[in-house]
C-alpha atoms as a PDB file:
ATOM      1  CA  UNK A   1      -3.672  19.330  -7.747  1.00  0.00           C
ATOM      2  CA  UNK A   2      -6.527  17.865  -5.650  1.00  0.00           C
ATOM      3  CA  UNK A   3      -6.399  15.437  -3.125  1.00  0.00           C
ATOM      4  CA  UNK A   4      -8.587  13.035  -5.444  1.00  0.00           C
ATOM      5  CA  UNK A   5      -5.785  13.525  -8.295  1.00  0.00           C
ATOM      6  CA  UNK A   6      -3.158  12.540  -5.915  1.00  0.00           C
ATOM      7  CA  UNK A   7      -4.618   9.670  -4.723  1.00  0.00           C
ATOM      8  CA  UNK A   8      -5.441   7.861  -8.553  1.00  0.00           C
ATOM      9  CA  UNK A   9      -1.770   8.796  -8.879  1.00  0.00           C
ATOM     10  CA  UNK A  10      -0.623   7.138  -5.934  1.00  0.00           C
ATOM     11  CA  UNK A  11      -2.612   4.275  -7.315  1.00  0.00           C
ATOM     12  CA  UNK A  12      -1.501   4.244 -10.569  1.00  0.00           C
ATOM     13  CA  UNK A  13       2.305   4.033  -8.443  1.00  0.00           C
ATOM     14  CA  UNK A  14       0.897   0.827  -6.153  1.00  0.00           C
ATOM     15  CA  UNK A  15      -0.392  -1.449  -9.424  1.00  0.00           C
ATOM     16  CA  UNK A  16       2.907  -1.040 -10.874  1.00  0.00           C
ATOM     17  CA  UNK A  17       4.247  -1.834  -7.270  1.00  0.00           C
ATOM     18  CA  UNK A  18       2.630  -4.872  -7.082  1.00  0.00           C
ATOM     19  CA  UNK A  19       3.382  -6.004 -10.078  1.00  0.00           C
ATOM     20  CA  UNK A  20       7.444  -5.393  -9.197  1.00  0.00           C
ATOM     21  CA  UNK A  21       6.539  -7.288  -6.185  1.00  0.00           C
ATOM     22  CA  UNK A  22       5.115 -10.373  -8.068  1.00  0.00           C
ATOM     23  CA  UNK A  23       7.709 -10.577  -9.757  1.00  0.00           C
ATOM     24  CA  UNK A  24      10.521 -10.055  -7.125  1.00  0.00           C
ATOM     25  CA  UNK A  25       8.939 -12.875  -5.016  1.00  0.00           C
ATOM     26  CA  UNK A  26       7.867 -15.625  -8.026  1.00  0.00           C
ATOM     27  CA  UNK A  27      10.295 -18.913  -7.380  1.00  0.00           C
ATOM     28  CA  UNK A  28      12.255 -16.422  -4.720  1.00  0.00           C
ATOM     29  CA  UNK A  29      12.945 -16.268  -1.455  1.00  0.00           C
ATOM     30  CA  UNK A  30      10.342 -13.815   0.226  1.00  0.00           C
ATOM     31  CA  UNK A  31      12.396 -12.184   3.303  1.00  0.00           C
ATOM     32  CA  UNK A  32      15.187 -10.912   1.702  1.00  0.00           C
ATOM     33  CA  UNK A  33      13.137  -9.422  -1.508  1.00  0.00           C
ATOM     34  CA  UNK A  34      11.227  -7.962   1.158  1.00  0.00           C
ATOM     35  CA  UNK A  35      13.712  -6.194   3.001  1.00  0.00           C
ATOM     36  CA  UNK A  36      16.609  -4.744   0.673  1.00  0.00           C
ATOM     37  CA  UNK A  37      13.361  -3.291  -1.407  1.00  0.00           C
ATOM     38  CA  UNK A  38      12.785  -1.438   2.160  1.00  0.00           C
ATOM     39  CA  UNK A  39      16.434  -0.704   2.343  1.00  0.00           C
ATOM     40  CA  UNK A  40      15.902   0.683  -1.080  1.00  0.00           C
ATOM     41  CA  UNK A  41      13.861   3.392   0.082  1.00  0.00           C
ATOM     42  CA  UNK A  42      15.990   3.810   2.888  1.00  0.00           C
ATOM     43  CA  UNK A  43      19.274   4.731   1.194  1.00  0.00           C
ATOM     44  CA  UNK A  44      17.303   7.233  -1.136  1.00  0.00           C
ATOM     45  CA  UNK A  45      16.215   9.035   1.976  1.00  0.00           C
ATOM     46  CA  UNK A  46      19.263   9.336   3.937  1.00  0.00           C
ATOM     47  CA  UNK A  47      20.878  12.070   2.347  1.00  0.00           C
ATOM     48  CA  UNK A  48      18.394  14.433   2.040  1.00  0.00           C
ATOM     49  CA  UNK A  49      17.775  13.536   6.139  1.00  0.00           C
ATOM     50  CA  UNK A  50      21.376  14.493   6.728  1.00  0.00           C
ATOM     51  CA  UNK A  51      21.192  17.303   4.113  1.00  0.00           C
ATOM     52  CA  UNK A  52      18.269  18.781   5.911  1.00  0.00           C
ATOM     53  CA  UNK A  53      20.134  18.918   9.062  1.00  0.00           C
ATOM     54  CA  UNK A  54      23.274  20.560   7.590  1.00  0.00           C
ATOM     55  CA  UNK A  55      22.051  23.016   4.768  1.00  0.00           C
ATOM     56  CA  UNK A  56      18.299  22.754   4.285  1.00  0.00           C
ATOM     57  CA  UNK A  57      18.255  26.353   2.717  1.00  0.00           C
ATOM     58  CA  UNK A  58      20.376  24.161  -0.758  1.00  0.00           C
ATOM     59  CA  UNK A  59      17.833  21.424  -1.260  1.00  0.00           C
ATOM     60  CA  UNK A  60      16.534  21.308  -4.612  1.00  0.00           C
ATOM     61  CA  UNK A  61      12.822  21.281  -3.212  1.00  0.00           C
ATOM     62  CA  UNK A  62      11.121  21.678  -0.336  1.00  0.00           C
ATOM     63  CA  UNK A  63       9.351  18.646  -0.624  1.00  0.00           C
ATOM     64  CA  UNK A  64      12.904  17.017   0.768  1.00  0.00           C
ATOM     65  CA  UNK A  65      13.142  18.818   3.572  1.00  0.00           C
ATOM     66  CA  UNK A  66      12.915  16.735   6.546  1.00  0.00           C
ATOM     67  CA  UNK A  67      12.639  18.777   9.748  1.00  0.00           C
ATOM     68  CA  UNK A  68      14.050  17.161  13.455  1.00  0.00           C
ATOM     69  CA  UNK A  69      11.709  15.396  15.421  1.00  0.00           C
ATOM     70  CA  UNK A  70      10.795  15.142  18.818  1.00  0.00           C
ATOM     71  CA  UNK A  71      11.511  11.775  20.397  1.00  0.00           C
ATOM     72  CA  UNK A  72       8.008  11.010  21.088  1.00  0.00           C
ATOM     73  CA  UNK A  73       7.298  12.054  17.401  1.00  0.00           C
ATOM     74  CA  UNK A  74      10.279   9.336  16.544  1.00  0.00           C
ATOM     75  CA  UNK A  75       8.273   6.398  18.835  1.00  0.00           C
ATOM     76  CA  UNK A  76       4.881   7.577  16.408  1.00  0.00           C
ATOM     77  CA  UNK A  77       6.987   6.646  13.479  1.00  0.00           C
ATOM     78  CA  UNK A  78       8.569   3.452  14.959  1.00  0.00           C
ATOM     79  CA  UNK A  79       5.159   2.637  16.023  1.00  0.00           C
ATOM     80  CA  UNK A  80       3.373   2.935  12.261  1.00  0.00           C
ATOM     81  CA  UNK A  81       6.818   1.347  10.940  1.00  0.00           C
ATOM     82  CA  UNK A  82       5.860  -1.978  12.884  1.00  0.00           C
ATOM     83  CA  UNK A  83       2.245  -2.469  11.950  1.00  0.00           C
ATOM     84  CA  UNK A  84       3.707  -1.619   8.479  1.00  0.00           C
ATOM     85  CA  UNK A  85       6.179  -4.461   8.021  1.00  0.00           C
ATOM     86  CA  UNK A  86       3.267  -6.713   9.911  1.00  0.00           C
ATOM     87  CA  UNK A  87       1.266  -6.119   7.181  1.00  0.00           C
ATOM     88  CA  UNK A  88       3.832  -6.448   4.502  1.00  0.00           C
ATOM     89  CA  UNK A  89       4.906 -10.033   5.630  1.00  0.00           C
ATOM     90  CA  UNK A  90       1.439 -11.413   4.948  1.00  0.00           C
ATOM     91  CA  UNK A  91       1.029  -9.828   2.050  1.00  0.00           C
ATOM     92  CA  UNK A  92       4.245 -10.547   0.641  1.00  0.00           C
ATOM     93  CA  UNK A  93       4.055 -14.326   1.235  1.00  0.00           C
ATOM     94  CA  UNK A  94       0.483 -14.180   0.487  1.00  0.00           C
ATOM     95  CA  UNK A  95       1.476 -12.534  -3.220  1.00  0.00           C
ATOM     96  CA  UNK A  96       3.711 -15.615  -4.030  1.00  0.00           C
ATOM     97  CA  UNK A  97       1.447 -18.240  -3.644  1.00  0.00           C
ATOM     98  CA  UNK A  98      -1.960 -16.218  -5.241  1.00  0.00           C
ATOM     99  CA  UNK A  99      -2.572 -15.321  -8.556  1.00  0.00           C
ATOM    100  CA  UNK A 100      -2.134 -11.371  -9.081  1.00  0.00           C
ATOM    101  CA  UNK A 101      -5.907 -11.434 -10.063  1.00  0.00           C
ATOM    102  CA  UNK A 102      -6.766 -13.042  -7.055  1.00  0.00           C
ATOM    103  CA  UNK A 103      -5.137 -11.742  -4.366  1.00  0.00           C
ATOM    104  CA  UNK A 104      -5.432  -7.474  -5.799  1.00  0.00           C
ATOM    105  CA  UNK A 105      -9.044  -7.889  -5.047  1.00  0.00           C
ATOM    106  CA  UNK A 106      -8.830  -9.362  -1.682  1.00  0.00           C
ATOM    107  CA  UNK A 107      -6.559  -6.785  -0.938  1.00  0.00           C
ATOM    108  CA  UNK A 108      -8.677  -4.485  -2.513  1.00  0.00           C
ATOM    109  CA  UNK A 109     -11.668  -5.493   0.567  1.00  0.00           C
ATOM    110  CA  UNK A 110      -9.369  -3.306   2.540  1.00  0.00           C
ATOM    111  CA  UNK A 111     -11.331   0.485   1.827  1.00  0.00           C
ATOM    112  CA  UNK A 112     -14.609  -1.338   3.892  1.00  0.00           C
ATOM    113  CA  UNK A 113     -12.544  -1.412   7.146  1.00  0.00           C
ATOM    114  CA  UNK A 114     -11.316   1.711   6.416  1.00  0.00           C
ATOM    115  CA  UNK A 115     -14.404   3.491   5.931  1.00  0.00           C
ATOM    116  CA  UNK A 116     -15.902   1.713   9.248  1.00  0.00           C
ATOM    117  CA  UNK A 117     -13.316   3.019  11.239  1.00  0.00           C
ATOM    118  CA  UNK A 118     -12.890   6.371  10.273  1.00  0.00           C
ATOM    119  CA  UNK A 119     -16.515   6.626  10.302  1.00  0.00           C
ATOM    120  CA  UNK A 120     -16.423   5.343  13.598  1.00  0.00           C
ATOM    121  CA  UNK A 121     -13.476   7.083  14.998  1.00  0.00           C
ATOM    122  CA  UNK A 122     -12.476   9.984  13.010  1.00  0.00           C
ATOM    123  CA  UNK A 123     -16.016  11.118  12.756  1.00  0.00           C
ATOM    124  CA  UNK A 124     -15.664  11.480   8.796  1.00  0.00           C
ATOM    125  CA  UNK A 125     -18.850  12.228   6.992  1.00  0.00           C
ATOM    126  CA  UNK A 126     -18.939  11.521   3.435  1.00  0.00           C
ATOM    127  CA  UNK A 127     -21.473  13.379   0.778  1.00  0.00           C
ATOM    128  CA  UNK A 128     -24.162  11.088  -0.103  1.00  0.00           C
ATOM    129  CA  UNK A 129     -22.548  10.871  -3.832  1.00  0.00           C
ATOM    130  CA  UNK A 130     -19.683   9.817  -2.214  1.00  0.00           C
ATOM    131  CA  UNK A 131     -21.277   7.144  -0.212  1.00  0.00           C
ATOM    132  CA  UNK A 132     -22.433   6.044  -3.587  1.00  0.00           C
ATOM    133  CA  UNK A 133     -19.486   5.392  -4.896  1.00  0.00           C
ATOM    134  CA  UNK A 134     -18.377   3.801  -2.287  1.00  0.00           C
ATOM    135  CA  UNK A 135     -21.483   1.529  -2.326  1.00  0.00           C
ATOM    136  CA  UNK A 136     -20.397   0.678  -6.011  1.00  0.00           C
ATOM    137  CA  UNK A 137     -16.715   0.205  -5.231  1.00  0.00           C
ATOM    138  CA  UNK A 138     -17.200  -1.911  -2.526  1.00  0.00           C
ATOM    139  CA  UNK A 139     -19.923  -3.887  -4.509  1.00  0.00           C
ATOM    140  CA  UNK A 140     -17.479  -4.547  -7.142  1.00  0.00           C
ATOM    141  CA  UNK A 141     -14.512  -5.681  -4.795  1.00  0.00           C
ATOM    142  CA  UNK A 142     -17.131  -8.462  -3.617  1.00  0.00           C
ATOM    143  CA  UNK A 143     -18.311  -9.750  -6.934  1.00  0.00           C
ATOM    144  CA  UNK A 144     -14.059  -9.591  -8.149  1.00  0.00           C
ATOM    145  CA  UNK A 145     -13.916 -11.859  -5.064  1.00  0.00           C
ATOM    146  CA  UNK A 146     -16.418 -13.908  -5.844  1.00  0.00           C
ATOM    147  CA  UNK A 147     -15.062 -14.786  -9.352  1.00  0.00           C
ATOM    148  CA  UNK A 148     -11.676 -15.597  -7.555  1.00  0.00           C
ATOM    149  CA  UNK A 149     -13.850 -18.302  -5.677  1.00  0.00           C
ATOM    150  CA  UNK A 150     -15.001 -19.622  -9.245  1.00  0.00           C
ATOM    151  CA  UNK A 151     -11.376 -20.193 -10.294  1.00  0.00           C
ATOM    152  CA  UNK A 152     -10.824 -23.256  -7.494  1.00  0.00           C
ATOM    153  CA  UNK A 153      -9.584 -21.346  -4.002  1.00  0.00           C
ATOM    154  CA  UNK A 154     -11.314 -22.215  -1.835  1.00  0.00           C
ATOM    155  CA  UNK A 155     -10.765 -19.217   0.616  1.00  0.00           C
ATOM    156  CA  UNK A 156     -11.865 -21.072   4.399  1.00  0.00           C
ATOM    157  CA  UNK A 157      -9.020 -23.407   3.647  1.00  0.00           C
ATOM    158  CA  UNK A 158      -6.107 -21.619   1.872  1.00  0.00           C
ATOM    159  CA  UNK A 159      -4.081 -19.936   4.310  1.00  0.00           C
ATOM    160  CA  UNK A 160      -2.199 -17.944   2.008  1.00  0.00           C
ATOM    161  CA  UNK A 161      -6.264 -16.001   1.455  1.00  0.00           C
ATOM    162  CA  UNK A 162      -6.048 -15.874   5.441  1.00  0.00           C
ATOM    163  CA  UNK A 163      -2.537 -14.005   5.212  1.00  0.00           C
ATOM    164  CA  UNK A 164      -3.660 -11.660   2.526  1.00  0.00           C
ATOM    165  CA  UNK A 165      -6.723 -10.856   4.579  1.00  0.00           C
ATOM    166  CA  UNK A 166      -4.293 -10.141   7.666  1.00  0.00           C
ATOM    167  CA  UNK A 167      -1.864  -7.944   5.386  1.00  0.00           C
ATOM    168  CA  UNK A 168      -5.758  -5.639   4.184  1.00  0.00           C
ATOM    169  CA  UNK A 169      -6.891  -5.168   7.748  1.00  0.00           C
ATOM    170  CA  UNK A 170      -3.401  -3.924   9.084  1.00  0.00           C
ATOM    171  CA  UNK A 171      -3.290  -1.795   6.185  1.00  0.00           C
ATOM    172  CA  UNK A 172      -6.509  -0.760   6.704  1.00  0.00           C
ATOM    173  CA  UNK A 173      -5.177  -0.022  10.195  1.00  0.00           C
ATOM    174  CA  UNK A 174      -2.062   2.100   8.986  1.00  0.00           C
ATOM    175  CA  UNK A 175      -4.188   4.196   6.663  1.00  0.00           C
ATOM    176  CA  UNK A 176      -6.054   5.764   9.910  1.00  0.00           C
ATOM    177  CA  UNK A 177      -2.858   5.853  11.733  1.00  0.00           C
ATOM    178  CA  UNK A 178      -1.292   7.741   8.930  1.00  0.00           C
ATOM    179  CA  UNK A 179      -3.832  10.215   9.403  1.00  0.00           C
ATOM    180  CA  UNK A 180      -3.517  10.971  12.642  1.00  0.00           C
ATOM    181  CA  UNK A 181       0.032  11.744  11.876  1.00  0.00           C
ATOM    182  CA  UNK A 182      -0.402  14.235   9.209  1.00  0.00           C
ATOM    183  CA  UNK A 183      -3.421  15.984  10.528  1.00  0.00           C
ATOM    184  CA  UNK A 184      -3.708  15.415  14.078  1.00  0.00           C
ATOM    185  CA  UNK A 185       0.309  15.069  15.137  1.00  0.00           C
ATOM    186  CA  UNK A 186       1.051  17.474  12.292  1.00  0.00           C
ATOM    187  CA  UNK A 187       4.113  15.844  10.912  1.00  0.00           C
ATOM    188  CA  UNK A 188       5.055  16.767   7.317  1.00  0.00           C
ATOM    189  CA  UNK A 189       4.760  13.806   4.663  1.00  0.00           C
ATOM    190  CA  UNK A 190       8.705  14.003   3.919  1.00  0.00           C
ATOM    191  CA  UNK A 191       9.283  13.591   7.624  1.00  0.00           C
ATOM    192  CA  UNK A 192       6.821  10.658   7.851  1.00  0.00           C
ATOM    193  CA  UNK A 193       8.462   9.105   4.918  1.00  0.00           C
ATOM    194  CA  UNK A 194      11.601   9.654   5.187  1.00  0.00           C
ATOM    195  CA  UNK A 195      11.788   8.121   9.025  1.00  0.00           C
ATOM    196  CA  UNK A 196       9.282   5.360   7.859  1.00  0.00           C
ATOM    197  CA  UNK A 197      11.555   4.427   5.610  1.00  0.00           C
ATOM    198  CA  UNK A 198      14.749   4.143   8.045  1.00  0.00           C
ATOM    199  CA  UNK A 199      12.745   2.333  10.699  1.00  0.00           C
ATOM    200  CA  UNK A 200      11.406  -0.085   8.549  1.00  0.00           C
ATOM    201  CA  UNK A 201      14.910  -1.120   7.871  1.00  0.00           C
ATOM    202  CA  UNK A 202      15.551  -1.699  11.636  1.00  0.00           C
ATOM    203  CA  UNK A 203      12.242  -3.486  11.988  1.00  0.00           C
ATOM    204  CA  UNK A 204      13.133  -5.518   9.154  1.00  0.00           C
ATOM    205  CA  UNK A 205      17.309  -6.334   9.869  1.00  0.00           C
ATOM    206  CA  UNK A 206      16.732  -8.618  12.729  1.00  0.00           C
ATOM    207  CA  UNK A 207      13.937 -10.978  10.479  1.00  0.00           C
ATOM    208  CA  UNK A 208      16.437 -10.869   7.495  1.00  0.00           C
ATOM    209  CA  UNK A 209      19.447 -11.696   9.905  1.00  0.00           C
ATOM    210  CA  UNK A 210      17.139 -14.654  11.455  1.00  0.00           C
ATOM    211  CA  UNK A 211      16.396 -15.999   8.042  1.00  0.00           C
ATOM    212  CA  UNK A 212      19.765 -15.712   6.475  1.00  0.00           C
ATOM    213  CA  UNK A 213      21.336 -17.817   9.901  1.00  0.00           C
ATOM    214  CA  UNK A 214      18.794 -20.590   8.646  1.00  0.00           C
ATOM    215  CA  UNK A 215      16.571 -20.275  12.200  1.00  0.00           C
ATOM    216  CA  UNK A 216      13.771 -21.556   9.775  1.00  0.00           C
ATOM    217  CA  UNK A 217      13.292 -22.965   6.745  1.00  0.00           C
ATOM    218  CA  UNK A 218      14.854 -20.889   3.811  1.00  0.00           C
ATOM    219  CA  UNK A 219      14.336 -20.684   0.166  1.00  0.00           C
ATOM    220  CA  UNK A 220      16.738 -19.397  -2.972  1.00  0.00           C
ATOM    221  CA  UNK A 221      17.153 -16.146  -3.189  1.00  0.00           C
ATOM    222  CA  UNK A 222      17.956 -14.523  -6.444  1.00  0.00           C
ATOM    223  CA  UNK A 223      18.749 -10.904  -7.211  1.00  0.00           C
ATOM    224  CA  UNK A 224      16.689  -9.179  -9.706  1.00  0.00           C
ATOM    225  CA  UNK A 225      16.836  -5.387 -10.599  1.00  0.00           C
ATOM    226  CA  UNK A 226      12.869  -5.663 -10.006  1.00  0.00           C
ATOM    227  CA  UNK A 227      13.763  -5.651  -6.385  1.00  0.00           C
ATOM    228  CA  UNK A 228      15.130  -2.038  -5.805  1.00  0.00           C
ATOM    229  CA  UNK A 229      12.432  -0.727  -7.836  1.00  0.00           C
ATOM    230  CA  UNK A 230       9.939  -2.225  -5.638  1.00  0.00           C
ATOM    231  CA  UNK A 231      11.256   0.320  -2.867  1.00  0.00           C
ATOM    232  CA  UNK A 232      11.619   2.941  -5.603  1.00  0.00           C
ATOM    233  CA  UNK A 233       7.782   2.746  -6.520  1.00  0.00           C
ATOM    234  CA  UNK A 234       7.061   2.835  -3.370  1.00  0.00           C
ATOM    235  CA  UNK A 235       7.932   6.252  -1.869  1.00  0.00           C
ATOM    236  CA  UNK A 236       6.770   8.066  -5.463  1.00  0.00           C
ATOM    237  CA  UNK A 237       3.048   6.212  -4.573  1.00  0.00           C
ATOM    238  CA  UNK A 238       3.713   7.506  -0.612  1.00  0.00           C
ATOM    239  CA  UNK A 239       4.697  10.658  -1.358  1.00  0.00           C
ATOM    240  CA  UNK A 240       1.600  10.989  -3.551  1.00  0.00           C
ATOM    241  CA  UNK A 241      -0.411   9.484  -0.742  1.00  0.00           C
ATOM    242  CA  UNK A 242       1.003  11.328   2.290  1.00  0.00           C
ATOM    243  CA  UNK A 243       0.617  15.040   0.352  1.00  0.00           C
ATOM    244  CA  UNK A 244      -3.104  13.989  -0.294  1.00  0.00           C
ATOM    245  CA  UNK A 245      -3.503  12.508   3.235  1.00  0.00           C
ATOM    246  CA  UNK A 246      -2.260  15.961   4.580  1.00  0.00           C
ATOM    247  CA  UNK A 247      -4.707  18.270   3.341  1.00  0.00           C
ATOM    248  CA  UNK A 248      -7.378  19.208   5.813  1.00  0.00           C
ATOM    249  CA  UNK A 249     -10.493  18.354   3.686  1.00  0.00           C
ATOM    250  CA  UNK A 250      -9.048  14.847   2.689  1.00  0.00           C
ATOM    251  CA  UNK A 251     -10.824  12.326   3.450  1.00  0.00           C
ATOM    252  CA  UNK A 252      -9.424   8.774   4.256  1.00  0.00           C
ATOM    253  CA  UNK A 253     -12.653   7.118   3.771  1.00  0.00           C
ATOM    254  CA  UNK A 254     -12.133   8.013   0.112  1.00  0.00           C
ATOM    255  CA  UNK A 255      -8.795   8.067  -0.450  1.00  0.00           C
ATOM    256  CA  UNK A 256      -8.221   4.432   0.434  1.00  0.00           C
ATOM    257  CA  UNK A 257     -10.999   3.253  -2.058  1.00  0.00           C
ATOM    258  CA  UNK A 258      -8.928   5.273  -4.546  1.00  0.00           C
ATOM    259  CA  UNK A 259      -5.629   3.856  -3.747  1.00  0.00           C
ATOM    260  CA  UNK A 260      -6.894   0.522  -4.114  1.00  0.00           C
ATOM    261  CA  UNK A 261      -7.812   0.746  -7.951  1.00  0.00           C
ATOM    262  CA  UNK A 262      -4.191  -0.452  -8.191  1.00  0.00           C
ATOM    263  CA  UNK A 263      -6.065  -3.461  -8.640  1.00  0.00           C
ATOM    264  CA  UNK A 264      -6.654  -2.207 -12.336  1.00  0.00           C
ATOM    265  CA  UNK A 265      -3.173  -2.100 -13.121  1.00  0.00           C
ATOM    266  CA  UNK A 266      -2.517  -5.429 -11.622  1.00  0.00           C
ATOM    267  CA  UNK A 267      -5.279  -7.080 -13.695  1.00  0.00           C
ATOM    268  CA  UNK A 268      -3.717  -6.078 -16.351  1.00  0.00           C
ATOM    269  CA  UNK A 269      -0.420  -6.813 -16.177  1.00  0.00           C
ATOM    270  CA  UNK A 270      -1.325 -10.435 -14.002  1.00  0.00           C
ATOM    271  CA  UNK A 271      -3.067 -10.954 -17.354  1.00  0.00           C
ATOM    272  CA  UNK A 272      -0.557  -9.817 -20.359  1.00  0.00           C
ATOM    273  CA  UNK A 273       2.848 -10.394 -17.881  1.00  0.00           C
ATOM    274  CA  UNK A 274       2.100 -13.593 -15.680  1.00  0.00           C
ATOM    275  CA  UNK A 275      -0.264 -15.458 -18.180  1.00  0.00           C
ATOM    276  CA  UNK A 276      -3.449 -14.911 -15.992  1.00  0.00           C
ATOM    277  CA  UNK A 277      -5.754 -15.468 -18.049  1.00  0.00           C
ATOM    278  CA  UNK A 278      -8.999 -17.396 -16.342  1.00  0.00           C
ATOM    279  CA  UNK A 279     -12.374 -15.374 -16.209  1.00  0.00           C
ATOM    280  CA  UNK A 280     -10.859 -12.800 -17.640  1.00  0.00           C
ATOM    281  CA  UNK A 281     -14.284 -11.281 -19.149  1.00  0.00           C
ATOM    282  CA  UNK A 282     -15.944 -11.380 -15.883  1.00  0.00           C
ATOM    283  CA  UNK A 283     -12.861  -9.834 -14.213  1.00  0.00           C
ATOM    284  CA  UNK A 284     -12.823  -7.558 -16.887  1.00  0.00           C
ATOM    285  CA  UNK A 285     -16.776  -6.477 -16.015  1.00  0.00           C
ATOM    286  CA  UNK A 286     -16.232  -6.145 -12.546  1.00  0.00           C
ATOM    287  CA  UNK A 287     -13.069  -3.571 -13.381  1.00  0.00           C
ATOM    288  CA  UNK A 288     -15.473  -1.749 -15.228  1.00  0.00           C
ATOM    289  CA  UNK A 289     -17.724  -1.190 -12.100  1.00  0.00           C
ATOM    290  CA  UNK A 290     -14.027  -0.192 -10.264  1.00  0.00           C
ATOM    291  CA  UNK A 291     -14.229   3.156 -12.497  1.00  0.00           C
ATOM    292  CA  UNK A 292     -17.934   3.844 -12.472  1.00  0.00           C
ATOM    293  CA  UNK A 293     -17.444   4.006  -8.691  1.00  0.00           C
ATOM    294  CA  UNK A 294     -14.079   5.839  -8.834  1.00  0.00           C
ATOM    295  CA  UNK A 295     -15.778   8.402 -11.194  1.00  0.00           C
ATOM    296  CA  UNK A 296     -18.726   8.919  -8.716  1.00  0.00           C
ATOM    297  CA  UNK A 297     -16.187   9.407  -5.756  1.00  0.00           C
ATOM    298  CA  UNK A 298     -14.177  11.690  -7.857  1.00  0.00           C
ATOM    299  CA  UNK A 299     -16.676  15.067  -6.711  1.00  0.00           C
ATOM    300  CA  UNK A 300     -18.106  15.629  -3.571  1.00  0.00           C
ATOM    301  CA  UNK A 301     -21.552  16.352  -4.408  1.00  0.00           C
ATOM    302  CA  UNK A 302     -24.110  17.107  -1.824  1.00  0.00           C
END
């Protein structure tokens, strides 16, 4: 399975992600949604952590096997676990006050920051077909912007746009640091998972404990089963992402246009779920333009 496969299936996992998400946080409180769908993750991984340290030669796969890390390897993780739940704060609060079909293709602007930087910094060199389709990617994500405009935001003035731009550039930001972990630092994707997991949880306590003690204003928060499955989708897109990520010819400048067709699943379901249903058509055109480009990145050409 290539790299390319693995990535459209890690996207495939992040629409129906965000669509959990939307509706974990709709008329709910956003900080504890946030964090016991990160604990979610958290208690999954555990066991196979400790298992790995007792009797790795019994796990079921070796996918699960989490090897020991070095303490400066830990501070990596701790490190990429902060920018994480930076990014995940905007975006979270950002995703209860936008529309689904507004706020996937904002977050979907995220692949042109992405491709400057590791451009820039990782020296990356994509074929010119692949340039292409990241020409018509990128050209679409604008023109889906543009029709959010034409439904009444007004993005200069809505702060909630400002917090979903914050949430794409950090994860912009994490997508090159999760590189250097995998190929440069060499860690294995359960590893980086499976401690990203457990340090977003301590990250996360001390906000949760803050909010619960009332230090600032707090809404209702309701359970739904949506919530665990939030943190559920999220390590099967990872581990998806993280085994593409790791293979030596993978390039980040392509995966993360990839991963952000998401925005596809989230049309749909912001449309047939959440009643969405504004400029759908010209949404619908601009989605088309999503898979022409996704087909042209899809082989590496010359």
């Amino acid at each position: 399975m290539t790299w390319v496969i693995l990535s459209a299936l890690s996207a495939l996992c992040l629409g129906v992600y965000d669509l959990l998400k939307k509706s974990a946080v709709r008329d709910n409180a956003v900080l504890p949604v946030l964090f016991f769908g990160v604990l979610t993750g958290a208690i999954i991984w555990l066991p196979f952590i400790v298992w790995s340290g007792v009797s790795p030669d019994t796990l079921p796969h070796p996918l699960l096997f989490v090897r020991r890390l070095l303490p400066l390897e830990h501070g990596w993780l701790m490190g990429k676990s902060l920018l994480v739940a930076c990014s995940w704060l905007f975006g979270y609060f950002a995703l209860r006050h936008l529309p689904l079909s507004t706020a996937g293709p904002i977050r979907s602007t995220g692949p042109l920051w992405t491709i400057l930087i590791a451009v820039s910094f990782f020296g990356e060199l994509p074929s010119s077909r692949q340039w292409l389709g990241l020409a018509i990617l990128l050209a679409s994500f604008y023109a889906f912007s543009f029709v959010g405009k034409l439904e009444g935001l007004h993005f200069r003035r809505n702060r909630w746009v400002w917090c979903m731009v914050a949430a794409t550039f950090l994860g912009a930001t994490s997508s090159l640091y999760d590189k250097f972990l995998l190929q440069r630092v060499g860690l294995s994707p359960s590893a980086v998972q499976a401690w990203f997991s457990v340090y977003l949880v301590v990250v996360l306590l001390p906000v949760y404990l803050l909010w619960k003690r009332g230090v600032w204003a707090r809404g209702d928060f309701q359970w739904r089963w949506s919530i665990p499955l939030i943190g559920v989708t999220l390590l099967a897109a990872d581990i998806f992402y993280f085994t593409a990520v790791q293979d030596q010819s993978a390039l980040i400048s392509v995966i993360s246009p990839i991963r952000r067709l998401s925005v596809i699943v989230t049309f749909f379901g912001g449309v047939v779920l959440f009643g969405e249903r504004t400029r759908v058509r010209s949404k619908a055109l601009c989605l088309g333009v999503m898979l022409l480009g996704a087909y042209t990145l899809s082989s590496p050409g010359q």
